[in-house]
C-alpha atoms as a PDB file:
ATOM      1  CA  UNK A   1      53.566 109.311  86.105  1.00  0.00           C
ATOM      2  CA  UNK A   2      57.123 109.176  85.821  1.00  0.00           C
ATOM      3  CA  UNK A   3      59.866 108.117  87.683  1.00  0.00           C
ATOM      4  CA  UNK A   4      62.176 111.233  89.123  1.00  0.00           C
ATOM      5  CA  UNK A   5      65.773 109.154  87.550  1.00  0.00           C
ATOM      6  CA  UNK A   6      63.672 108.026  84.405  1.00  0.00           C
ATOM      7  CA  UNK A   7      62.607 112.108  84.030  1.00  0.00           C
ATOM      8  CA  UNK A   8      66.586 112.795  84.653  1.00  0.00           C
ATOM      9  CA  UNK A   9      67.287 109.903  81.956  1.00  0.00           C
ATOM     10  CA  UNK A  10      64.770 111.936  79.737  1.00  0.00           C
ATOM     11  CA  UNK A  11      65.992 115.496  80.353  1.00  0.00           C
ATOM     12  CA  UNK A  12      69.090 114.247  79.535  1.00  0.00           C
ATOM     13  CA  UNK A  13      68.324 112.143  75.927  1.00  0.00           C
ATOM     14  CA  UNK A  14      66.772 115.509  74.798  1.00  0.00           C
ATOM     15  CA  UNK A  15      69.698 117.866  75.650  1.00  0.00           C
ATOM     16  CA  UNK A  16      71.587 115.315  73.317  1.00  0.00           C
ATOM     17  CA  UNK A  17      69.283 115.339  70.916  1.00  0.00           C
ATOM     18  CA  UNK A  18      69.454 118.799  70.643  1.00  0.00           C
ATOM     19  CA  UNK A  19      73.456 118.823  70.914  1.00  0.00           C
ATOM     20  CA  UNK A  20      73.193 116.696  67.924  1.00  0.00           C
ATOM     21  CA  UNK A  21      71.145 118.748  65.912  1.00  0.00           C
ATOM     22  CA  UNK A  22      73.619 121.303  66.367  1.00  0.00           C
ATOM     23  CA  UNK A  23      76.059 118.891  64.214  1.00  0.00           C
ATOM     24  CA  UNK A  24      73.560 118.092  61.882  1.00  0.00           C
ATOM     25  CA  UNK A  25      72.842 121.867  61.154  1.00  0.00           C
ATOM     26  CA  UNK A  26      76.524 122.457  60.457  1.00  0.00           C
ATOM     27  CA  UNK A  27      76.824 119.567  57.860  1.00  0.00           C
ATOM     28  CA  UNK A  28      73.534 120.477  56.490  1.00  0.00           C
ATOM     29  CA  UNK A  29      74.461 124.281  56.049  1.00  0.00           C
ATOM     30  CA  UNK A  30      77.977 122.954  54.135  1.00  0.00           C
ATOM     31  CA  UNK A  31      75.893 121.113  51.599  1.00  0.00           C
ATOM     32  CA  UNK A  32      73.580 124.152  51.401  1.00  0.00           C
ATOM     33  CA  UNK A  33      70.558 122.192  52.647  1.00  0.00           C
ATOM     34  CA  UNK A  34      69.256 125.552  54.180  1.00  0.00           C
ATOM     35  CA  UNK A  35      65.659 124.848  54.456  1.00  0.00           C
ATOM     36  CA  UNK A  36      66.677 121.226  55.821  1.00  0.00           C
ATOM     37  CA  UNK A  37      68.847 123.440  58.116  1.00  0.00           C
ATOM     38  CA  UNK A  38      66.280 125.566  59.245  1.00  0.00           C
ATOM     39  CA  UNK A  39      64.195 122.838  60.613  1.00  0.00           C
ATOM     40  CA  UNK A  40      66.837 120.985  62.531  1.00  0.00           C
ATOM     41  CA  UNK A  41      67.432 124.403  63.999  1.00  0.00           C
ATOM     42  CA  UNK A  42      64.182 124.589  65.505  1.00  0.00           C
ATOM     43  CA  UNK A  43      64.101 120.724  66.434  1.00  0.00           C
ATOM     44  CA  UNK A  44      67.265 121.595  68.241  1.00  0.00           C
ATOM     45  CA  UNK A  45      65.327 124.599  70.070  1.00  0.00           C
ATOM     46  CA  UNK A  46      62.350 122.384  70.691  1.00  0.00           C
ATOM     47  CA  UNK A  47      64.606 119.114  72.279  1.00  0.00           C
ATOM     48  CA  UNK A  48      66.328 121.395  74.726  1.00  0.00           C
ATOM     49  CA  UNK A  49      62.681 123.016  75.390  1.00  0.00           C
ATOM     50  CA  UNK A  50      61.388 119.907  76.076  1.00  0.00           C
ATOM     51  CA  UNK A  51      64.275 118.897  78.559  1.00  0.00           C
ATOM     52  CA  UNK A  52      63.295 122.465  80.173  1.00  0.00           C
ATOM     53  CA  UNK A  53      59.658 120.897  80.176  1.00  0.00           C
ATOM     54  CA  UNK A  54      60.572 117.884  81.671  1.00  0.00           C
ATOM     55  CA  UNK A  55      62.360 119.422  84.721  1.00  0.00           C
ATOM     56  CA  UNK A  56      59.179 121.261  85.487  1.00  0.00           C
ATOM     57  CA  UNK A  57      56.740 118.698  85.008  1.00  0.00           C
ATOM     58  CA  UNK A  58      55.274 120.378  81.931  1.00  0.00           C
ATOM     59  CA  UNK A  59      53.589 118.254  79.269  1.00  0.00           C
ATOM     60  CA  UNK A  60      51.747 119.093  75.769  1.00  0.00           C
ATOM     61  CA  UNK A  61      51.746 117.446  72.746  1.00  0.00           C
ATOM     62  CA  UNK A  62      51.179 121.070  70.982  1.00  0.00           C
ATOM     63  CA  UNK A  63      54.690 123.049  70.166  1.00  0.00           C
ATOM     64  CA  UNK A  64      52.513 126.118  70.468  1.00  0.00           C
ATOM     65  CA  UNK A  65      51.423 125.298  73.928  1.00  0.00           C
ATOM     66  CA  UNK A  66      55.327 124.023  74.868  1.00  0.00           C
ATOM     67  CA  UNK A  67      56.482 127.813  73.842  1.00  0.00           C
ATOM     68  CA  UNK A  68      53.608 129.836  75.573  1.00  0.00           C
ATOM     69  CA  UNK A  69      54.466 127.457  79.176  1.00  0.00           C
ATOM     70  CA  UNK A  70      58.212 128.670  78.367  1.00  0.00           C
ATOM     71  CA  UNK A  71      57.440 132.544  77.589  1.00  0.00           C
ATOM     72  CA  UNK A  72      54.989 132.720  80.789  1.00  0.00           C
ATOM     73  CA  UNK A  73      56.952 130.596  83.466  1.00  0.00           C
ATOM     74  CA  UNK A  74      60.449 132.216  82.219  1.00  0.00           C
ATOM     75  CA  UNK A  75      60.252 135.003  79.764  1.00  0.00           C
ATOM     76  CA  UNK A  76      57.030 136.839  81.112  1.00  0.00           C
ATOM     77  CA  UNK A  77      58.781 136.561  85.061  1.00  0.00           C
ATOM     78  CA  UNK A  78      62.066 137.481  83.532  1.00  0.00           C
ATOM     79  CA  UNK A  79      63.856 134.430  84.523  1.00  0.00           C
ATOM     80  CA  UNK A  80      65.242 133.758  81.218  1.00  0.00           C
ATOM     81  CA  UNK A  81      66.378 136.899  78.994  1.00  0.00           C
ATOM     82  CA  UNK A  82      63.315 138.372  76.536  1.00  0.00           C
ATOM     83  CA  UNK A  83      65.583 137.560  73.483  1.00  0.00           C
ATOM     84  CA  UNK A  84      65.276 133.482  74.135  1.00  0.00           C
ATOM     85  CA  UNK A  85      61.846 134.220  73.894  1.00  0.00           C
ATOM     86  CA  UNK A  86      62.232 135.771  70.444  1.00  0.00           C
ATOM     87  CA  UNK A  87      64.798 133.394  69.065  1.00  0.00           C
ATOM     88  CA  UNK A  88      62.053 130.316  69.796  1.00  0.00           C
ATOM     89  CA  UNK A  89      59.286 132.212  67.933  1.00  0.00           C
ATOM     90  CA  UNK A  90      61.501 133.085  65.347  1.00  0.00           C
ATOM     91  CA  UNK A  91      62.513 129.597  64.891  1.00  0.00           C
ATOM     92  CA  UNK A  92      58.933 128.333  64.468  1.00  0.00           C
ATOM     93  CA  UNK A  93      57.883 130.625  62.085  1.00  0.00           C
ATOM     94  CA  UNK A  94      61.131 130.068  59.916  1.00  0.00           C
ATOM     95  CA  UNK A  95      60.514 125.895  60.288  1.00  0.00           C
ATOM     96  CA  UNK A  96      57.041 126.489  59.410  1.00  0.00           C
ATOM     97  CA  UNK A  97      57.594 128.681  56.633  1.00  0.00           C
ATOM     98  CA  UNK A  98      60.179 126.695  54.938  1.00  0.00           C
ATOM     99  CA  UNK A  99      58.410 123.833  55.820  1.00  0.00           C
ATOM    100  CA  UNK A 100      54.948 124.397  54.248  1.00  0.00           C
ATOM    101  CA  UNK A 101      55.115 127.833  52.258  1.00  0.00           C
ATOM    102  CA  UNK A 102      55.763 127.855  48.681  1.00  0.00           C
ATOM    103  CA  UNK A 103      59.052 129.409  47.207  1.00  0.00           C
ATOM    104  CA  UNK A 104      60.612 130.135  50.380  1.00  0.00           C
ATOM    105  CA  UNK A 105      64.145 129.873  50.422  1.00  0.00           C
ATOM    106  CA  UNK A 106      67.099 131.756  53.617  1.00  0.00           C
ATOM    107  CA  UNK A 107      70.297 132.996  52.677  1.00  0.00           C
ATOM    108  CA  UNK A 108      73.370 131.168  53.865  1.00  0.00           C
ATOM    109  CA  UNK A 109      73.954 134.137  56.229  1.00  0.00           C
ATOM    110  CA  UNK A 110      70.800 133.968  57.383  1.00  0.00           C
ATOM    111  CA  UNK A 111      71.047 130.371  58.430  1.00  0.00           C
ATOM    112  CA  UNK A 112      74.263 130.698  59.914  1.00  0.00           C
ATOM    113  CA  UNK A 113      73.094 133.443  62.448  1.00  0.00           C
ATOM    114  CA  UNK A 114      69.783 131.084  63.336  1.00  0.00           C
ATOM    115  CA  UNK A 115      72.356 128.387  64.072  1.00  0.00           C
ATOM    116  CA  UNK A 116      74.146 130.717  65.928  1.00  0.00           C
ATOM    117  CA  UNK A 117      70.777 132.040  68.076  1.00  0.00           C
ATOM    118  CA  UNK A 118      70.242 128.081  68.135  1.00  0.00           C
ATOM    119  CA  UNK A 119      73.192 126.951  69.964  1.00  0.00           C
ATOM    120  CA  UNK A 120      72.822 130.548  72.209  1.00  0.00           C
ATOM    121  CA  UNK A 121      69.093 129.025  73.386  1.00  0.00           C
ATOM    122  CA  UNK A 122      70.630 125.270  74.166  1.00  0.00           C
ATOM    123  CA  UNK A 123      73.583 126.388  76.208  1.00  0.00           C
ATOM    124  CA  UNK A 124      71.270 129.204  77.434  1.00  0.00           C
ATOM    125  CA  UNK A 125      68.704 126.392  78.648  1.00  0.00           C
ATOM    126  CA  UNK A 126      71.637 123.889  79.482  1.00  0.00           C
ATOM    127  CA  UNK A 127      73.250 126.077  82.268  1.00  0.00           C
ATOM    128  CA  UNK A 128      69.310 126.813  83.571  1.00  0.00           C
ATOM    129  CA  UNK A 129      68.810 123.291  83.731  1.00  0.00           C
END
């Protein structure tokens, strides 16, 4: 079990992490490192998911489990908007795919507008927190 001020110490190291992705994705994107860009993007997704987690005493060591808790507790009751539900499965998919399939490669464009849906989900789940 864990202390409420070491859960707020938590919650707060993974809303950094995820700020910090968002810098990492930038540089990566200007040294067209897309596929290196696409999974910080999702890391940065999944930190401030985890924070979201945290607050709500919600634990799994399975990122599949971590986004079905955050689609039924705030997508599925409509606390949080449909489309933050969308922009976390894209995300996986994309890290996934470029991750493990062969010959997959995104478009600059492409990876600027996940960055874009990236930083929309962290300041999304920021001002929820």
């Amino acid at each position: 079990m864990i202390s409420n001020s070491d859960r707020e110490i938590l919650i707060q190291y993974r809303l950094d992490q995820a700020k910090q992705a968002i810098g990492e994705v930038s540089k990566l994107i200007e040294m067209d490192l897309l596929n290196v860009a696409v999974n910080r993007i999702y890391y940065g997704i999944f930190y401030s998911l985890t924070a979201l987690a945290l607050k709500y005493e919600f634990s799994s060591s399975k990122h599949g489990q971590l986004i079905g808790w955050f689609n039924q507790t705030f997508i599925k009751t409509r606390q949080i908007d449909v489309k933050y539900g969308k922009i976390i499965r894209d995300a996986y998919k994309n890290r996934s795919d470029g991750d493990y399939a062969p010959f997959i490669s995104f478009s600059k464009e492409d990876v600027q507008d996940m960055q874009k849906d990236m930083i929309n989900f962290i300041e999304r789940i920021n001002s929820f927190l």
